[in-house]
N, C-alpha and C. Protein backbone atom coordinates (compact mmCIF):
# COMPACT_ATOMS: atom_id res chain seq x y z
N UNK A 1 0.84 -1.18 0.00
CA UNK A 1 0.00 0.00 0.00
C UNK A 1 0.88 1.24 0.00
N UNK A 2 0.38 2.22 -0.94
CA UNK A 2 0.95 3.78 -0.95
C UNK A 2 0.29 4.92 -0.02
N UNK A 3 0.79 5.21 0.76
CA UNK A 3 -0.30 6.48 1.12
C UNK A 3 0.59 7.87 0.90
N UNK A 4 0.20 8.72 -0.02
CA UNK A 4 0.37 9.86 -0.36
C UNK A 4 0.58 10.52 1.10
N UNK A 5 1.62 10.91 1.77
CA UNK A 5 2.38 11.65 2.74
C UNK A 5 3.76 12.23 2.63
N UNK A 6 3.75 13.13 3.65
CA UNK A 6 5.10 13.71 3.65
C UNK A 6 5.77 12.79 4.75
N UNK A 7 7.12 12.46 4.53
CA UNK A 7 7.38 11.65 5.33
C UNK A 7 7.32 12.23 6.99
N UNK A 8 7.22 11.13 7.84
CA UNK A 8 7.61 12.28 9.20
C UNK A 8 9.44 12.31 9.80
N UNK A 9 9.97 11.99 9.20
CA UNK A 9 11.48 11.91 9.45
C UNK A 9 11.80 13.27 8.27
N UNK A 10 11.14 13.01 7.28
CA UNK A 10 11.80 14.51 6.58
C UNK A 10 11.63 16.30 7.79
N UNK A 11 10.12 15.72 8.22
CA UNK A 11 9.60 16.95 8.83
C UNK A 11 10.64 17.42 10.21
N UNK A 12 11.52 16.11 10.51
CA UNK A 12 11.91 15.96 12.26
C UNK A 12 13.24 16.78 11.53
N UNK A 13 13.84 16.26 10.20
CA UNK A 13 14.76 16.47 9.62
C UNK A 13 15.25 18.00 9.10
N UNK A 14 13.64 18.36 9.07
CA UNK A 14 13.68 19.78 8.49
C UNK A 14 14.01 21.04 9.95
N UNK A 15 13.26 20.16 10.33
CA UNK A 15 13.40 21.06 11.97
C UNK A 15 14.84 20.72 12.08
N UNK A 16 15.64 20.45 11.94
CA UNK A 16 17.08 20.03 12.29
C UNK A 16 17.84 20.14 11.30
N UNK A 17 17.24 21.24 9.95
CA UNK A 17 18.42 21.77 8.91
C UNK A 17 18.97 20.71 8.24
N UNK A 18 18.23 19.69 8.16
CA UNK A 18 19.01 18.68 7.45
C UNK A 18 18.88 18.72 5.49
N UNK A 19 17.73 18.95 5.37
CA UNK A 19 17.09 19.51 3.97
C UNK A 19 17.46 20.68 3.35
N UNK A 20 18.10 21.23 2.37
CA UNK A 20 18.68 22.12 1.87
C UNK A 20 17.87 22.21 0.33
N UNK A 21 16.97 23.37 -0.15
CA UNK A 21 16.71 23.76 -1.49
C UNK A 21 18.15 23.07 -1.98
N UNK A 22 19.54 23.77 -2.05
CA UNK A 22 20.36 23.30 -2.69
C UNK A 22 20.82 21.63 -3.21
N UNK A 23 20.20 20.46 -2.26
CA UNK A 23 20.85 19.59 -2.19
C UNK A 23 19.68 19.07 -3.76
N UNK A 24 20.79 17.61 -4.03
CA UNK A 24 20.30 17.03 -4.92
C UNK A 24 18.77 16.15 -4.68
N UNK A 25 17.74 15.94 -5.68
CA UNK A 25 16.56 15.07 -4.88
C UNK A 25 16.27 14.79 -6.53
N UNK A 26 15.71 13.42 -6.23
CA UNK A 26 15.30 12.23 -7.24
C UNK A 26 13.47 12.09 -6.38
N UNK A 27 13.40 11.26 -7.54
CA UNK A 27 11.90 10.85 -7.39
C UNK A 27 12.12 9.19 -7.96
N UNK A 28 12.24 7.97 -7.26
CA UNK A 28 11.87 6.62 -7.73
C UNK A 28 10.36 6.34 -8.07
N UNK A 29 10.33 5.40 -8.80
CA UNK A 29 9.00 4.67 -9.33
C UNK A 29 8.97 3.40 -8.29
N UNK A 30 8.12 3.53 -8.10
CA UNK A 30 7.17 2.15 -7.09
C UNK A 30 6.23 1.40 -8.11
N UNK A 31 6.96 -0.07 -8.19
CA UNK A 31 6.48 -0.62 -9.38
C UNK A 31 4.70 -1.41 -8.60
N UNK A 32 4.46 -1.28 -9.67
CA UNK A 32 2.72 -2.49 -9.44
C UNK A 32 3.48 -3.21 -9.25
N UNK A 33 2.77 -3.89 -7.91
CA UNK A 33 2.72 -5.51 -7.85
C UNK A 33 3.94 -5.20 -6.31
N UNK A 34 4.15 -4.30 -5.90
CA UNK A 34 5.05 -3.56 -5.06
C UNK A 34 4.43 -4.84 -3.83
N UNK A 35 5.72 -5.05 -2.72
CA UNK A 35 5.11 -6.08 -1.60
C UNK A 35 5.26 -4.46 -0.24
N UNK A 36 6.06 -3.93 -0.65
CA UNK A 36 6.41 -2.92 0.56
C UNK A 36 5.50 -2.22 1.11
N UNK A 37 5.44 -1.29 2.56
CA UNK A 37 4.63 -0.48 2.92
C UNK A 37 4.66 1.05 2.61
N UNK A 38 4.36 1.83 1.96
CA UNK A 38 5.50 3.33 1.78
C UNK A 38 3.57 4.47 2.66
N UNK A 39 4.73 5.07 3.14
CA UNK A 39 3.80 5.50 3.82
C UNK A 39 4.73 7.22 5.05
N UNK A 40 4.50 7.72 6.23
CA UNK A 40 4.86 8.28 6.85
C UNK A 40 6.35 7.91 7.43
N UNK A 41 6.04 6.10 7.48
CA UNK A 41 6.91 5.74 7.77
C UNK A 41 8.58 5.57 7.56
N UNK A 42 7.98 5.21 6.02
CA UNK A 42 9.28 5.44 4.90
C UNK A 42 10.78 6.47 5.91
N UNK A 43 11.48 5.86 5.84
CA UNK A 43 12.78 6.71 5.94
C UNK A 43 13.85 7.36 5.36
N UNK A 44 14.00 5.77 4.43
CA UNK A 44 15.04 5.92 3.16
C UNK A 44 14.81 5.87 1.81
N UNK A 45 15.75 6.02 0.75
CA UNK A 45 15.26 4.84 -0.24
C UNK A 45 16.35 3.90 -0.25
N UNK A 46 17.18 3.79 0.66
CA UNK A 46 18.29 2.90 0.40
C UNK A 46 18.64 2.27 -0.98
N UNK A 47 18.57 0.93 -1.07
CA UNK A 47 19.24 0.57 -2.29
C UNK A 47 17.90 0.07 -3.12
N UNK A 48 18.44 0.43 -4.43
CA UNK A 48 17.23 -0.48 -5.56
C UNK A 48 17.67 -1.89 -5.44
N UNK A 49 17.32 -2.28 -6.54
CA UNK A 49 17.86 -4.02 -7.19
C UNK A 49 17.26 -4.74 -6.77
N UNK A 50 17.68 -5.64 -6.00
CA UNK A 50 16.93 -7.22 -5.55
C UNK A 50 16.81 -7.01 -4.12
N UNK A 51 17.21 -6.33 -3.58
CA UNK A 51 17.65 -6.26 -1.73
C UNK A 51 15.59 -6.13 -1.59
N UNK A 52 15.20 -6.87 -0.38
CA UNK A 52 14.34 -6.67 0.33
C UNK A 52 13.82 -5.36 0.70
N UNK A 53 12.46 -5.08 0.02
CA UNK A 53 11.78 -3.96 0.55
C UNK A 53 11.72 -3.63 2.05
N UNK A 54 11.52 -2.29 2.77
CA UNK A 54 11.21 -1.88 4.29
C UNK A 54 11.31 -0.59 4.23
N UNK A 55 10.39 0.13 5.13
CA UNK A 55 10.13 0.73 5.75
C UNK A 55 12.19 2.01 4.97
N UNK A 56 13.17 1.44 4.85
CA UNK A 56 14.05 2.39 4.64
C UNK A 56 14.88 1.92 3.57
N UNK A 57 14.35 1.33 3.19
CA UNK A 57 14.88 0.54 1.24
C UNK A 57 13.70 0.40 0.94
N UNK A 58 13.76 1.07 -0.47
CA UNK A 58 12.60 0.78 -1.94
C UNK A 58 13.12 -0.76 -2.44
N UNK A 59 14.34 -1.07 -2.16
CA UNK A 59 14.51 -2.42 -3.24
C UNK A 59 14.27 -2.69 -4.15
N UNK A 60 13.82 -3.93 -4.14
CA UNK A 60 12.87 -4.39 -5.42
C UNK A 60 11.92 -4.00 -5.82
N UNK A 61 11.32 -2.83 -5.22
CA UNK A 61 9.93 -2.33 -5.37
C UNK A 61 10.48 -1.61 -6.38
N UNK A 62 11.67 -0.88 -6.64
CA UNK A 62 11.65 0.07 -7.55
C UNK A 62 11.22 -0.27 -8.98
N UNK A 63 11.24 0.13 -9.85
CA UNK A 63 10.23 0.18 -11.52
C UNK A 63 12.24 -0.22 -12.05
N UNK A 64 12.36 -1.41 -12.93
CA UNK A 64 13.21 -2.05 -13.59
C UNK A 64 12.70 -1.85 -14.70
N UNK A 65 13.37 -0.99 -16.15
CA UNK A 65 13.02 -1.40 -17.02
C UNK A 65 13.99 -0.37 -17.83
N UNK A 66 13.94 -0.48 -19.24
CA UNK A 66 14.92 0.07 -20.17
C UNK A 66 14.62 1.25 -20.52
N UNK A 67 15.32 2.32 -20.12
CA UNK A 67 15.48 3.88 -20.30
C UNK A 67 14.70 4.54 -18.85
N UNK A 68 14.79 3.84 -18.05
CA UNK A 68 14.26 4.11 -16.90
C UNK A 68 15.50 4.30 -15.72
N UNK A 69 15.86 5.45 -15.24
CA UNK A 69 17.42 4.78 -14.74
C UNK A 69 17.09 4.85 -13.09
N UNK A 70 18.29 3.77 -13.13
CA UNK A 70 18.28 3.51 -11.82
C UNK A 70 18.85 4.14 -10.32
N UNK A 71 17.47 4.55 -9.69
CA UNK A 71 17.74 5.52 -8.53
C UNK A 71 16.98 6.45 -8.85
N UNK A 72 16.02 6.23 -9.83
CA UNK A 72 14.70 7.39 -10.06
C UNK A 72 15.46 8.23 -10.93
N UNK A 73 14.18 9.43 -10.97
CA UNK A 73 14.21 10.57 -12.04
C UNK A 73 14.77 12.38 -10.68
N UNK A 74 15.62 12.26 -11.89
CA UNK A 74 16.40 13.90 -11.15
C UNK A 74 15.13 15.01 -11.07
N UNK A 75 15.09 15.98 -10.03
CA UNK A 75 14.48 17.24 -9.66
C UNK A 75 15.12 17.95 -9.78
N UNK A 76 14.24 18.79 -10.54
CA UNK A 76 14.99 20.58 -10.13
C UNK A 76 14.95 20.88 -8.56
N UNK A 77 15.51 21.25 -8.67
CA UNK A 77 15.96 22.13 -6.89
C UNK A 77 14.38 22.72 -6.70
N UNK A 78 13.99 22.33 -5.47
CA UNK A 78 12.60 22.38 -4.79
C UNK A 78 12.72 24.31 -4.60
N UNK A 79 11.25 24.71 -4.70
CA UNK A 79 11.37 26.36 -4.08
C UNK A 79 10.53 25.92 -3.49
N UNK A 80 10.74 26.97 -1.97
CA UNK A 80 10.17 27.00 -0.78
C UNK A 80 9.01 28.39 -1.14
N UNK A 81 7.91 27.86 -1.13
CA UNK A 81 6.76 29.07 -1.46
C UNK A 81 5.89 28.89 0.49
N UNK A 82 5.15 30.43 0.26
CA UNK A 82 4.81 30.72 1.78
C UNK A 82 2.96 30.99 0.93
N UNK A 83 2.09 30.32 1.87
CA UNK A 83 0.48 30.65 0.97
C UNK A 83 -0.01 31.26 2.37
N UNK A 84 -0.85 32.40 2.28
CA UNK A 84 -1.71 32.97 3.22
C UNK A 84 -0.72 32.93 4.74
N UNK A 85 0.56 33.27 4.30
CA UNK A 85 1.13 33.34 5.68
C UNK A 85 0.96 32.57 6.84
N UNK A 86 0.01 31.18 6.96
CA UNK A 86 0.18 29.70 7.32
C UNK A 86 0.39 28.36 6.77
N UNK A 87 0.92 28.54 5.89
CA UNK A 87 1.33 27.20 4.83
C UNK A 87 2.56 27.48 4.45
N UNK A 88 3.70 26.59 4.53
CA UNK A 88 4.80 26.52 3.46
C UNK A 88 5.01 25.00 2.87
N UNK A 89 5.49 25.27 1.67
CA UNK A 89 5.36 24.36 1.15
C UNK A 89 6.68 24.47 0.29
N UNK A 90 7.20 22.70 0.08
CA UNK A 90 8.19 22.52 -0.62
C UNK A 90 7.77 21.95 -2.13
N UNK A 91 8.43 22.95 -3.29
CA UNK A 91 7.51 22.46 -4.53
C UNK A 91 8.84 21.59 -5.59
N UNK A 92 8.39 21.14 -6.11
CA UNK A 92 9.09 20.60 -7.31
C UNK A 92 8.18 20.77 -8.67
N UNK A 93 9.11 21.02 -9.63
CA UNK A 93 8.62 20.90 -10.81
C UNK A 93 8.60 19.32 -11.22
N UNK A 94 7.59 19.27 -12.15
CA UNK A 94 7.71 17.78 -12.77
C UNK A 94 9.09 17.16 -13.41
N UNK A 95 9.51 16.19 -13.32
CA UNK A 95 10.46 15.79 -13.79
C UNK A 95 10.75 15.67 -15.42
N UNK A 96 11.79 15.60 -15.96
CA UNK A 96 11.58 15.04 -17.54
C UNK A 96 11.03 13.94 -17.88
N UNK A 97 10.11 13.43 -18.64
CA UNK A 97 9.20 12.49 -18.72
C UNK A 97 10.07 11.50 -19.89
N UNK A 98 10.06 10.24 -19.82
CA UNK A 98 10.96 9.33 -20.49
C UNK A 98 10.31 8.77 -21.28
N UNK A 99 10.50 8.61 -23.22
CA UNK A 99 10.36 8.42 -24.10
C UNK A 99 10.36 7.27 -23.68
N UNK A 100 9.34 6.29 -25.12
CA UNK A 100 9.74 4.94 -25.38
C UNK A 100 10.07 3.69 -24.46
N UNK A 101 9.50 4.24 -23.27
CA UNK A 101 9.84 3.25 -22.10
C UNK A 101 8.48 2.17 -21.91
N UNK A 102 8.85 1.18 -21.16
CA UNK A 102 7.68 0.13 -20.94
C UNK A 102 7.62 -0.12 -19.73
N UNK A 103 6.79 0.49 -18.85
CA UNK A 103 6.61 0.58 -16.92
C UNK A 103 5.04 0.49 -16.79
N UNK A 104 5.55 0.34 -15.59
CA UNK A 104 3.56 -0.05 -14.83
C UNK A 104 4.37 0.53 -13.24
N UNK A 105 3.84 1.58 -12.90
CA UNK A 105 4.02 1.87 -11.96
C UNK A 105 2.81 2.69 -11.02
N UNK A 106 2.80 2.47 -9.45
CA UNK A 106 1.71 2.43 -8.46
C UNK A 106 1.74 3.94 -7.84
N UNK A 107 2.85 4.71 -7.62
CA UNK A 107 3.33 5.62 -7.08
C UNK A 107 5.02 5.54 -7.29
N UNK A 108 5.38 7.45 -6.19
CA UNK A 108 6.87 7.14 -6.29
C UNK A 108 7.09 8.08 -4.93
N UNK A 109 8.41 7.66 -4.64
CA UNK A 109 9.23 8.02 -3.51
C UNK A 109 10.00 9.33 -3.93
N UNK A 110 10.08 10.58 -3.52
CA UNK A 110 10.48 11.54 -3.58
C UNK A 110 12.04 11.89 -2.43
N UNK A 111 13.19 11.43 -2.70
CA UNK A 111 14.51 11.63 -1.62
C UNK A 111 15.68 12.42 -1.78
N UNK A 112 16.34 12.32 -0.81
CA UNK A 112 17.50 13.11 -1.38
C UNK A 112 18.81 12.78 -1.26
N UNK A 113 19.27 12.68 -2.27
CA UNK A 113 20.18 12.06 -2.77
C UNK A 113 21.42 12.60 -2.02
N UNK A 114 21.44 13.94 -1.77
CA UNK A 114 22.86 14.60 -0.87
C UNK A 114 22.87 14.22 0.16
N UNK A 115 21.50 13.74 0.91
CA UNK A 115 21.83 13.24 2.38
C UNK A 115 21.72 12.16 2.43
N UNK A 116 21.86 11.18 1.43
CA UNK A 116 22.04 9.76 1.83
C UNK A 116 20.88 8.80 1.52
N UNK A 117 20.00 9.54 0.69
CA UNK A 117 18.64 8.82 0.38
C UNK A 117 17.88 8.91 1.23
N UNK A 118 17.45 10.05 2.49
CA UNK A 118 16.26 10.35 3.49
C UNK A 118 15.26 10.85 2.60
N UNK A 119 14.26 9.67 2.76
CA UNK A 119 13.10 9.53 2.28
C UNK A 119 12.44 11.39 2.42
N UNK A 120 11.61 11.59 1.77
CA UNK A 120 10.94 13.22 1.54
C UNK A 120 9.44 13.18 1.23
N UNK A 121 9.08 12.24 0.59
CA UNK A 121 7.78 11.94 0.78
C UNK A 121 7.05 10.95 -0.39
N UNK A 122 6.00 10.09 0.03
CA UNK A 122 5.64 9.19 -0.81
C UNK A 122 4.16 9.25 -1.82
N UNK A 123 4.25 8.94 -2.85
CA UNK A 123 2.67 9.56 -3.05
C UNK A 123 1.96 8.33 -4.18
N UNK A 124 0.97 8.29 -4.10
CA UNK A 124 0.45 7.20 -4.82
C UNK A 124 -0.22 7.56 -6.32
N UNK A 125 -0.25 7.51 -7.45
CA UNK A 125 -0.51 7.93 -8.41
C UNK A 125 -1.96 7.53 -8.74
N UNK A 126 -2.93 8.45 -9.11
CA UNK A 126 -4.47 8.61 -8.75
C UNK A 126 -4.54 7.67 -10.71
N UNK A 127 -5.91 6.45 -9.53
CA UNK A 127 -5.51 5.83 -11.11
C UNK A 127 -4.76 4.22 -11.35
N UNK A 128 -3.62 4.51 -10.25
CA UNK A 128 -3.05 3.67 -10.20
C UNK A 128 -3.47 2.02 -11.07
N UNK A 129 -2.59 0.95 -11.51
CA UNK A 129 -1.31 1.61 -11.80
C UNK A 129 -1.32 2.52 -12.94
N UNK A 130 -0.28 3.34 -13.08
CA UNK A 130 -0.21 3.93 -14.80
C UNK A 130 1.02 3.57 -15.38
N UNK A 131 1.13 2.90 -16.82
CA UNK A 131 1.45 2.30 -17.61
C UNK A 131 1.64 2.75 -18.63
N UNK A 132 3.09 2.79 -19.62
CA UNK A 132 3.27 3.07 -20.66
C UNK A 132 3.86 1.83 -21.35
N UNK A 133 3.50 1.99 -22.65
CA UNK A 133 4.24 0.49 -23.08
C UNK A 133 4.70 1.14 -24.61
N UNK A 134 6.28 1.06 -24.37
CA UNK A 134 6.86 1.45 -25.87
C UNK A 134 6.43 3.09 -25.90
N UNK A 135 6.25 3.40 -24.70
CA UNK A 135 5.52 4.95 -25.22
C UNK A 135 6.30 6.16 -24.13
N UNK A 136 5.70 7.24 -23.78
CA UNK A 136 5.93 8.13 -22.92
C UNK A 136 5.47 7.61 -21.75
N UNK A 137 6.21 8.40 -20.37
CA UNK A 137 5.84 7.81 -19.35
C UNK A 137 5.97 9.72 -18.48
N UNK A 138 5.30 10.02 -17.90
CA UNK A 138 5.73 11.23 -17.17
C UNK A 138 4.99 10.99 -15.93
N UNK A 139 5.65 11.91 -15.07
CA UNK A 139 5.29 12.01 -13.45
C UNK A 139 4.56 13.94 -13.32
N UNK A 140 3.54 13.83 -12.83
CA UNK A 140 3.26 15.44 -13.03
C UNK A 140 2.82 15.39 -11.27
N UNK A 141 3.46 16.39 -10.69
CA UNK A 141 3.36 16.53 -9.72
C UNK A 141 2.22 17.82 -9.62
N UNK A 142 1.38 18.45 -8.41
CA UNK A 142 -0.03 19.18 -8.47
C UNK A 142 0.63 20.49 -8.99
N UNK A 143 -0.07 21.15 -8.99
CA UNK A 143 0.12 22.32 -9.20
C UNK A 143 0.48 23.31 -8.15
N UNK A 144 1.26 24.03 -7.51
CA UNK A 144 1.92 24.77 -6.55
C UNK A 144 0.69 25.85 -6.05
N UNK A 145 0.42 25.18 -4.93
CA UNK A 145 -0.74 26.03 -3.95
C UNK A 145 -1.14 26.12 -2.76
N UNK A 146 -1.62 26.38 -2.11
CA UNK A 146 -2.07 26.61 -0.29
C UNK A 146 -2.53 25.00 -0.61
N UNK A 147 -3.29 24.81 -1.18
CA UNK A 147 -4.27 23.39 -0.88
C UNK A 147 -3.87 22.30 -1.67
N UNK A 148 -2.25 22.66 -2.68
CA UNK A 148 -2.20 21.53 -3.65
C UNK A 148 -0.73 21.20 -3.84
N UNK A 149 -0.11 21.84 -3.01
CA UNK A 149 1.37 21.58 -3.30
C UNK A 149 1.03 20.21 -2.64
N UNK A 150 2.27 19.33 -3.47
CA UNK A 150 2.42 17.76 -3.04
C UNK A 150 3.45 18.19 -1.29
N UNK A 151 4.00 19.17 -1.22
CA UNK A 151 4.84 18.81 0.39
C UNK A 151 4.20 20.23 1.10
N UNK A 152 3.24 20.36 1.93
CA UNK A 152 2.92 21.53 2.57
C UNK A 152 3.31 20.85 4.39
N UNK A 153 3.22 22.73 4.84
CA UNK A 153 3.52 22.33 6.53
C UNK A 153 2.61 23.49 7.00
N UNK A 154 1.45 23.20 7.47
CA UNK A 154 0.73 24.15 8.39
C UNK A 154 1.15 25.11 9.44
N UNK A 155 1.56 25.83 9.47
CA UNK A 155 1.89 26.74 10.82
C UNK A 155 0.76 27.32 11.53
């Protein structure tokens, strides 16, 4: 199961300067047919490949397939936007969307790569799974708002 959250180790993390606009952040694919839990819990994405899914490795859950690379899709550097002076929110633009690929994927893991793969947040793709075969595949993240950014924090 996916549940669309911000992780709560990013949030403990943020309070503790660990998250930097500057640092590098990926987005993995969470393939259908996924055995793992991704959720608040999530910590890491540790390693892809064959290693056992948990709670702080994607593993095998990650999306295997040709022109799809491994360790997810690169982000632009997140901007920190402020809505009605009680919301901030961390945004990303959508990623580059990959030609000619053949995936079935459930959701994806959003991390960061400068600190070691600490998980940032998980989200489940509405629909699920979505599938390209031989075709385009893109990830569109909401649109940047008080009520729609994918990472907000209430104050």
């Amino acid at each position: 199961m996916i549940t669309t959250k911000t992780t709560t180790s990013f949030i403990v993390e943020c309070l503790n300067g660990v998250h930097l606009p500057t640092d590098t952040y990926k987005v993995a694919l969470i393939k259908t047919g996924h055995t793992g839990q991704y959720n608040t819990q999530t910590t890491n994405y540790g390693v892809g490949g064959l290693t056992t899914p948990a709670y702080n490795n994607l593993g095998s859950d990650e999306v295997v397939a040709a022109g799809y690379p491994a360790g997810g899709l690169s982000l632009t550097a997140p901007s920190i936007n402020t809505y009605n002076n009680s919301i901030v929110a961390f945004d990303f633009a959508d990623p580059a969307a990959l030609n000619n690929v053949t995936i079935s994927a459930d959701g994806g893991l959003i991390y960061n790569v400068s600190k070691g793969g600490k998980a940032v947040a998980v989200f489940a793709f509405t629909n699920a799974p979505v599938t390209s075969v031989n075709g385009l595949f893109s990830v569109d993240f909401p649109v940047a708002g008080a009520t729609t950014s994918l990472i907000r924090f209430n104050t």
